[in-house]
Protein backbone atom coordinates (compact mmCIF):
# COMPACT_ATOMS: atom_id res chain seq x y z
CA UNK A 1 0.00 0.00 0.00
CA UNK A 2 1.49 3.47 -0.94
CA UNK A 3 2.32 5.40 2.42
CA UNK A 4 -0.04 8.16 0.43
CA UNK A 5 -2.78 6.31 1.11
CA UNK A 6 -5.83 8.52 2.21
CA UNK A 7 -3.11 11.47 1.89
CA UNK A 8 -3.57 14.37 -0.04
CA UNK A 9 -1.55 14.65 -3.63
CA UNK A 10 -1.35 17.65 -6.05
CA UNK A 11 -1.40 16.01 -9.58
CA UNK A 12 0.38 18.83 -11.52
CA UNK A 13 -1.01 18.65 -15.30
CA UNK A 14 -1.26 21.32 -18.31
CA UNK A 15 1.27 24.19 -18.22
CA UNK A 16 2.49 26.03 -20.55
CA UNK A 17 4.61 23.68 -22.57
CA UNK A 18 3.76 22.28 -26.32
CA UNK A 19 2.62 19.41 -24.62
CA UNK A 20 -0.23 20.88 -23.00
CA UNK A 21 -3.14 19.19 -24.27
CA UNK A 22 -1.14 15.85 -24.21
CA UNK A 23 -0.57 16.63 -20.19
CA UNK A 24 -4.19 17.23 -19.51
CA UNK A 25 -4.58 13.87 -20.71
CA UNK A 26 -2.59 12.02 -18.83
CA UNK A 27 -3.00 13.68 -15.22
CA UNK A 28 -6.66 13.16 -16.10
CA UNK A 29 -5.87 9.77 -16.09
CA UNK A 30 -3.45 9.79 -13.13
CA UNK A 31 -5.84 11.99 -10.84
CA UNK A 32 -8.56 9.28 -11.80
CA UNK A 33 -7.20 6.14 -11.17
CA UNK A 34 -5.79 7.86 -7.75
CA UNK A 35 -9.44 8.46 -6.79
CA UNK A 36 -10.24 5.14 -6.79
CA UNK A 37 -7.86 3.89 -5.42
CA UNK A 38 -9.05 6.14 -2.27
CA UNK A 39 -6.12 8.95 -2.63
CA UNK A 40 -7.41 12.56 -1.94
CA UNK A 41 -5.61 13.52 -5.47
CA UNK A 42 -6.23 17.13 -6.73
CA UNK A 43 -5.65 18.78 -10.05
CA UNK A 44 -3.38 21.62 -10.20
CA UNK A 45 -2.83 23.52 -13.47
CA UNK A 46 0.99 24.78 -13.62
CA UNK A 47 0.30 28.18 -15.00
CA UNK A 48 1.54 31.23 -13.86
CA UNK A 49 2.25 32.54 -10.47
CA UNK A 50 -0.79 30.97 -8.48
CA UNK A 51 0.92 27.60 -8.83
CA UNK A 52 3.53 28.97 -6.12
CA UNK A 53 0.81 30.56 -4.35
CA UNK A 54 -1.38 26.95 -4.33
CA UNK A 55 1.90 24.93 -3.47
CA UNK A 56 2.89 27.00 -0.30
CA UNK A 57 -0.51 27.74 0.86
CA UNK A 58 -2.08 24.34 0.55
CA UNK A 59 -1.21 21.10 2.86
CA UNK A 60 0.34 18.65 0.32
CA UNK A 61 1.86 15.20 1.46
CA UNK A 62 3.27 14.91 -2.02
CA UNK A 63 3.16 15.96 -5.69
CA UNK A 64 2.69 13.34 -9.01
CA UNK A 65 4.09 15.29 -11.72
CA UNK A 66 2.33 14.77 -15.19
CA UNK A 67 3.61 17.96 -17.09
CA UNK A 68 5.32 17.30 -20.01
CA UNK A 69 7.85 18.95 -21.98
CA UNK A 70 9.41 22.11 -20.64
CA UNK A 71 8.39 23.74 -17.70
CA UNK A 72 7.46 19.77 -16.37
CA UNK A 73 10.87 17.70 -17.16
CA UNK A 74 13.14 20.17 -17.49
CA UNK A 75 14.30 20.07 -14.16
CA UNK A 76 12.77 23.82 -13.18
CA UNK A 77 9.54 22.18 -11.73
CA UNK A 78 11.86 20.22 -9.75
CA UNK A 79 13.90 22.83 -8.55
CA UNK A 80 11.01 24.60 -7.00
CA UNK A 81 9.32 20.77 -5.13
CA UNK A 82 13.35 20.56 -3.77
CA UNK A 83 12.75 24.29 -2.32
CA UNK A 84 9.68 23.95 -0.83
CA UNK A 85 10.41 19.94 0.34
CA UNK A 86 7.44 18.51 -0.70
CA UNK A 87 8.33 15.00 -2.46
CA UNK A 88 7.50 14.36 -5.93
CA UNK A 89 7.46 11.69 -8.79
CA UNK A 90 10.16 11.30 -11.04
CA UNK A 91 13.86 12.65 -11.51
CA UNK A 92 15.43 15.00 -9.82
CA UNK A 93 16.62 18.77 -11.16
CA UNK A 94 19.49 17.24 -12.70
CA UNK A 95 19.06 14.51 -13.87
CA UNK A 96 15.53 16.00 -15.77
CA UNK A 97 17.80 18.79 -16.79
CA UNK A 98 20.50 16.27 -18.39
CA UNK A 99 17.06 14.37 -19.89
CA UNK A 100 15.29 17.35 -21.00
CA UNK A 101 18.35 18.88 -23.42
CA UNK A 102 18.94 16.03 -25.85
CA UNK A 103 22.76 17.76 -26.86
CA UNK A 104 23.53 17.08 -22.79
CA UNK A 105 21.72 13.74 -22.50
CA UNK A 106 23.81 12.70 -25.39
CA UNK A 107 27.23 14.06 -24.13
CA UNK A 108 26.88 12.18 -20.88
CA UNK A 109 26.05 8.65 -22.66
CA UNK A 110 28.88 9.29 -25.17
CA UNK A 111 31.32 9.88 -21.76
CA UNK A 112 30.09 6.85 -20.89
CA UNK A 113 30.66 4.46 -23.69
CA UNK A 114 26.89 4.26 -24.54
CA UNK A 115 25.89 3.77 -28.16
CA UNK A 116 23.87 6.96 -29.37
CA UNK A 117 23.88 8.73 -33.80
CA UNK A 118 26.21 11.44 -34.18
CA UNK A 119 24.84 14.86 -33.34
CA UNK A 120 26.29 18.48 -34.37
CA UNK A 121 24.28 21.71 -33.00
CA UNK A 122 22.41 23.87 -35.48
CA UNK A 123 23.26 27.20 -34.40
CA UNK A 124 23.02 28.71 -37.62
CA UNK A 125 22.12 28.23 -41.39
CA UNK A 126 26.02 27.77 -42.39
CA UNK A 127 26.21 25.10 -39.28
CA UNK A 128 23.47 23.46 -41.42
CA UNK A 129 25.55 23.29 -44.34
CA UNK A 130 28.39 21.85 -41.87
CA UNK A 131 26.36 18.81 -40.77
CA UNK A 132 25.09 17.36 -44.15
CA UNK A 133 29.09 17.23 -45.13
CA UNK A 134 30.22 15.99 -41.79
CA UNK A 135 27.40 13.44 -40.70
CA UNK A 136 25.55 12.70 -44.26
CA UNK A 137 22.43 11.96 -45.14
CA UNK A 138 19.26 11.40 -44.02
CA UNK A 139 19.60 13.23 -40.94
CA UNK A 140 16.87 13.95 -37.84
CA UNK A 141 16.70 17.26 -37.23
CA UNK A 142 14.81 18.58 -34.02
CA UNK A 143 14.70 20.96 -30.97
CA UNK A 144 17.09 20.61 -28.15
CA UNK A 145 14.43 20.66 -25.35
CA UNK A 146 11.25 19.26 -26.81
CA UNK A 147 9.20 16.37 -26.60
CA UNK A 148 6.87 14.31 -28.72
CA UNK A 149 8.57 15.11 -31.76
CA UNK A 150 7.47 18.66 -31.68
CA UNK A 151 9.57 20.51 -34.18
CA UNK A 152 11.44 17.52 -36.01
CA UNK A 153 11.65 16.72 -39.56
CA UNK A 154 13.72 14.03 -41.39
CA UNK A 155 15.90 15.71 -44.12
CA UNK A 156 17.19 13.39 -47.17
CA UNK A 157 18.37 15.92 -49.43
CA UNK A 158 19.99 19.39 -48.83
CA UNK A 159 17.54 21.33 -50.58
CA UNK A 160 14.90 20.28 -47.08
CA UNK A 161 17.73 20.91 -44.90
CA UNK A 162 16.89 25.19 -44.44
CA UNK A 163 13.36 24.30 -44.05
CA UNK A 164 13.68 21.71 -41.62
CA UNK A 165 16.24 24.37 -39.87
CA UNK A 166 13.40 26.93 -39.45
CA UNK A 167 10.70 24.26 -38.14
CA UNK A 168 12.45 23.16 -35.33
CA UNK A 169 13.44 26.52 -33.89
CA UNK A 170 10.43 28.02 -34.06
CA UNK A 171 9.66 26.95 -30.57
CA UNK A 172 13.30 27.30 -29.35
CA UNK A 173 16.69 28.90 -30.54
CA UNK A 174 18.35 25.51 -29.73
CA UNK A 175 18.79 23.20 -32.82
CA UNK A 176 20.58 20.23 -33.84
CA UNK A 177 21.09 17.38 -35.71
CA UNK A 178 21.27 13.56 -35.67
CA UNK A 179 22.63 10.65 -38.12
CA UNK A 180 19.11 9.16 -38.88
CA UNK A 181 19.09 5.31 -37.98
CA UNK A 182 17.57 2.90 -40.15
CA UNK A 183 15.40 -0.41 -38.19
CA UNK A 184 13.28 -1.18 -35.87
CA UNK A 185 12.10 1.67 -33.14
CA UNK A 186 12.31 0.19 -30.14
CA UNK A 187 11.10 1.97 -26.42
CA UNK A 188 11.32 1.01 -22.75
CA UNK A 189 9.64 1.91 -20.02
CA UNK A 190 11.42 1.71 -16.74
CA UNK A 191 9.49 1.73 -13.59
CA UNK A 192 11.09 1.83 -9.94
CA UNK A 193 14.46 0.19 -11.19
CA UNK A 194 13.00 -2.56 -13.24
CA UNK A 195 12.72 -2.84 -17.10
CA UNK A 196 9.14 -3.42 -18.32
CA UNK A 197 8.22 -5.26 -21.71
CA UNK A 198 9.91 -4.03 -25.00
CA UNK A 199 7.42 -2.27 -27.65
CA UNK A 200 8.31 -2.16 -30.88
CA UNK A 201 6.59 0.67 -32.38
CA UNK A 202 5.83 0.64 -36.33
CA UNK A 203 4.30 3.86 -38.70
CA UNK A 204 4.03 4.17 -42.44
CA UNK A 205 5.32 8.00 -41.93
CA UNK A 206 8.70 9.26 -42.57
CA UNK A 207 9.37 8.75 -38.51
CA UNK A 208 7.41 8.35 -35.60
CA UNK A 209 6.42 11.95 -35.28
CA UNK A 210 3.89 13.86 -33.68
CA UNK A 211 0.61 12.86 -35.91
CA UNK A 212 1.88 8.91 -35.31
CA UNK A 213 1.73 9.53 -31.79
CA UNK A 214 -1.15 11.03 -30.99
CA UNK A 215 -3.60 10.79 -34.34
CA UNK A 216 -2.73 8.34 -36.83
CA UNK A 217 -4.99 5.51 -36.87
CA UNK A 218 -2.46 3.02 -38.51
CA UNK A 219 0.56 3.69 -36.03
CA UNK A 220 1.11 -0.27 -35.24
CA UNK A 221 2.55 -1.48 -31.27
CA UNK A 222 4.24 -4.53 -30.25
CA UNK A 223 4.00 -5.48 -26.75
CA UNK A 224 6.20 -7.52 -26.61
CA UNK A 225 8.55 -6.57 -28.90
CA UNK A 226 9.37 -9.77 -31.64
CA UNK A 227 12.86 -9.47 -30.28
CA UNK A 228 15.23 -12.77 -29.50
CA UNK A 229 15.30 -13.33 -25.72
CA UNK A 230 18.88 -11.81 -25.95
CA UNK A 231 17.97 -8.79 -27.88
CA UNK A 232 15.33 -8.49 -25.30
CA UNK A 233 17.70 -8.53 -22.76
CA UNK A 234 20.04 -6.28 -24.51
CA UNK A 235 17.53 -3.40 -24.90
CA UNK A 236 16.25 -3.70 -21.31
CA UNK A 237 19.86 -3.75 -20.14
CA UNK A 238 20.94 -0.79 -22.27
CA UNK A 239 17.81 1.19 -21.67
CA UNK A 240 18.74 0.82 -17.78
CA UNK A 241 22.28 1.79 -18.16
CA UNK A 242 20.90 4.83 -20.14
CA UNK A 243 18.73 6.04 -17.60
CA UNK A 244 20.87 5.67 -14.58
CA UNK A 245 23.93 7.36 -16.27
CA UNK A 246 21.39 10.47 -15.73
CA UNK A 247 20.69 9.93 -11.86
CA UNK A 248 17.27 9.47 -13.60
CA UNK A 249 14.72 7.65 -10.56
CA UNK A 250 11.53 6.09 -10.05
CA UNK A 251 9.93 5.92 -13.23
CA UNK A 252 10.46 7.23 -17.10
CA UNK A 253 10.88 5.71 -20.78
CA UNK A 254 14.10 5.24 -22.87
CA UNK A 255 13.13 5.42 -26.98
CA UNK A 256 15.98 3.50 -28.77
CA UNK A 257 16.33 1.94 -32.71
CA UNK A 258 17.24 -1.80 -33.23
CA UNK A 259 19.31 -0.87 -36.86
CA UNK A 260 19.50 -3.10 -39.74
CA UNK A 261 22.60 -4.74 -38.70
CA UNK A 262 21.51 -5.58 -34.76
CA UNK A 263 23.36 -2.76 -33.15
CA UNK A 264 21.32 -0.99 -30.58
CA UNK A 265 21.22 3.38 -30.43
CA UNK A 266 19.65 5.30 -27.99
CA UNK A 267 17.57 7.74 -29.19
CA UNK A 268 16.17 9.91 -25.43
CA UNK A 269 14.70 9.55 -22.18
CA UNK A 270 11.56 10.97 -21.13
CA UNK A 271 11.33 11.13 -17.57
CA UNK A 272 7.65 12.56 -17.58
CA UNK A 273 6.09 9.81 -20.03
CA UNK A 274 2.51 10.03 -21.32
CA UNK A 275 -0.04 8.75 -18.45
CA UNK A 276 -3.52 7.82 -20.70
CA UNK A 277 -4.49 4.56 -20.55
CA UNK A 278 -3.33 4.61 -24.98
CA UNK A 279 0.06 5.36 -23.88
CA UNK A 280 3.14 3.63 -24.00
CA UNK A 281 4.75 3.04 -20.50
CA UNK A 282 0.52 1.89 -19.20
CA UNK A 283 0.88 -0.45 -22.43
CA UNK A 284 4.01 -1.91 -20.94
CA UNK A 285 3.17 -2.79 -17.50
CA UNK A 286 -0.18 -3.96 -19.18
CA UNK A 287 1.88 -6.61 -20.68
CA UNK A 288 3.78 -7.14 -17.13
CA UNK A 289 0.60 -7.87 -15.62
CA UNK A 290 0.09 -4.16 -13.89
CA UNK A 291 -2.96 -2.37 -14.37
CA UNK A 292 -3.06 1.39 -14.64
CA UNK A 293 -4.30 2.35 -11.72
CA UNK A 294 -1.27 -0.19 -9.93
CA UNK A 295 0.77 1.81 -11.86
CA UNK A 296 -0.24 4.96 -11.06
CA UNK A 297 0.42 4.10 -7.54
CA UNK A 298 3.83 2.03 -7.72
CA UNK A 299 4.38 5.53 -9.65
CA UNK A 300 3.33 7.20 -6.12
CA UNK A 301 4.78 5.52 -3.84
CA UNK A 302 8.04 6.51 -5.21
CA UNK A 303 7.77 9.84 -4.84
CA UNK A 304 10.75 11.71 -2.69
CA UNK A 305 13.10 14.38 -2.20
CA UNK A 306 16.11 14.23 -3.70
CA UNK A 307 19.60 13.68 -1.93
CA UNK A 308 17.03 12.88 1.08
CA UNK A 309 15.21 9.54 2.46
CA UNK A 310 12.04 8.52 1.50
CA UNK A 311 9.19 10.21 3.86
């Protein structure tokens, strides 16, 4: 039983982020099953000063964050749970920080001998020009700090390359790059330390992008994934190794691509994954015998202050 039980639990949703609609969603979901489940959970919309004003003046015995995107796993949400010590779900300001910027997340697994494309960053139009001759073509280019492939576009010639350029920093100044991989997209959701069934994930788009996500009717998941028992055990292994070279804890999801020769490449973590009963980490511990609203509160009970014990 979570130690939350019969506890009152800010479930912060919405924000400000691209991903607003998408968080709505799932702390709908989350605040739901946490009802039934007899937890005194309470949506909070991030926006704006009164979320400071709600957090200090209101009695909360912990917070499940459901915000996506910036503003939710960038770390700054964190920052201000650490300050005010009320424990919450997910990573701490760092490690959503290292998470959140994909240029950083990269640069740590790199330091750490952990298979991930080639990425340059896309400060300007002439750096464009600088990528196709350095890391070829097709390449991935997207945001820095975004999620569900907000901003990205594959580019197979130069002539998309400018356009591609302006797209994904329309939201942000920070741009980059990435060697496109060719094979089977692969994603794992890790949940208090443990690796959770592989989905393979297939789309007849260019890549797995924002309308395969979310509206595309013919987006196709494999739970499990039709991997070898090794190659299962391979992905779950690297997908845990990717995570905890962040300092990422208690729960998240680590996207991935299975290329054409069996090599493995990690792709990102998202530390704040989507929470509807359609999503992809609830698909996974459906398959590992954990219904949502289980999940929602193994998801709970996890919940802490960083650096400190669990209270």
């Amino acid at each position: 039983m979570s130690r939350f039980k019969q506890q009152r639990v800010a479930v912060l949703l919405g924000g400000q982020s691209a991903e607003r609609e998408i968080s709505l969603a799932s702390g709908g979901c989350v605040v739901a099953a946490m009802q039934r489940q007899g937890i005194d959970a309470i949506a909070v919309d991030a926006v704006g000063e009164h979320l400071l004003a709600q957090l200090q003046t209101d009695s909360w015995d912990a917070v499940f964050i459901a915000l996506h995107g910036r503003g939710g796993e960038d770390g700054s949400l964190q920052g201000l749970l650490e300050y005010l010590q009320i424990p919450y779900t997910g990573s701490s300001v760092l490690a959503s920080a290292l998470a959140m910027d994909k240029l950083c997340c990269k640069a740590v697994w790199t330091g750490k001998g952990l298979p991930t494309p080639a990425a340059m960053s896309l400060p300007s139009a002439m750096a464009c020009v600088n990528a196709i001759d350095t890391l070829g073509l097709p390449l991935i280019v997207k945001p820095v700090c975004e999620g569900s492939s907000i901003g990205m576009s594959r580019v197979d010639d130069a002539a998309a390359m400018s356009a591609a350029w302006e797209k994904a920093r329309a939201g942000t100044a920070r741009v980059f790059a990435e060697s496109l991989i060719a094979g089977q997209e692969l994603t794992v959701a890790i949940l208090d330390g443990q690796a959770l069934p592989v989905i393979a994930i297939e789309t007849p788009r260019e890549f797995y992008d924002f309308t395969a996500k979310y509206q595309a009717e013919d987006t196709r998941f494999s739970c499990p994934a039709p991997l070898s028992a090794q190659q299962t055990e391979d992905c779950q292994s690297l997908a845990l190794a990717a995570f905890n070279a962040l300092g990422c804890r208690g729960w998240g999801r680590v996207d991935m691509f299975l290329d054409t020769s069996g090599a493995m490449w990690l792709i990102e973590v998202n530390t704040v994954p989507g929470m509807t009963d359609h999503s992809l980490l609830p698909m996974a511990a459906k398959a590992a015998g954990m219904s949502f609203d289980a999940l929602v509160m193994a998801i709970l009970a996890t919940a802490r202050i960083a650096g400190g014990d669990d209270v």
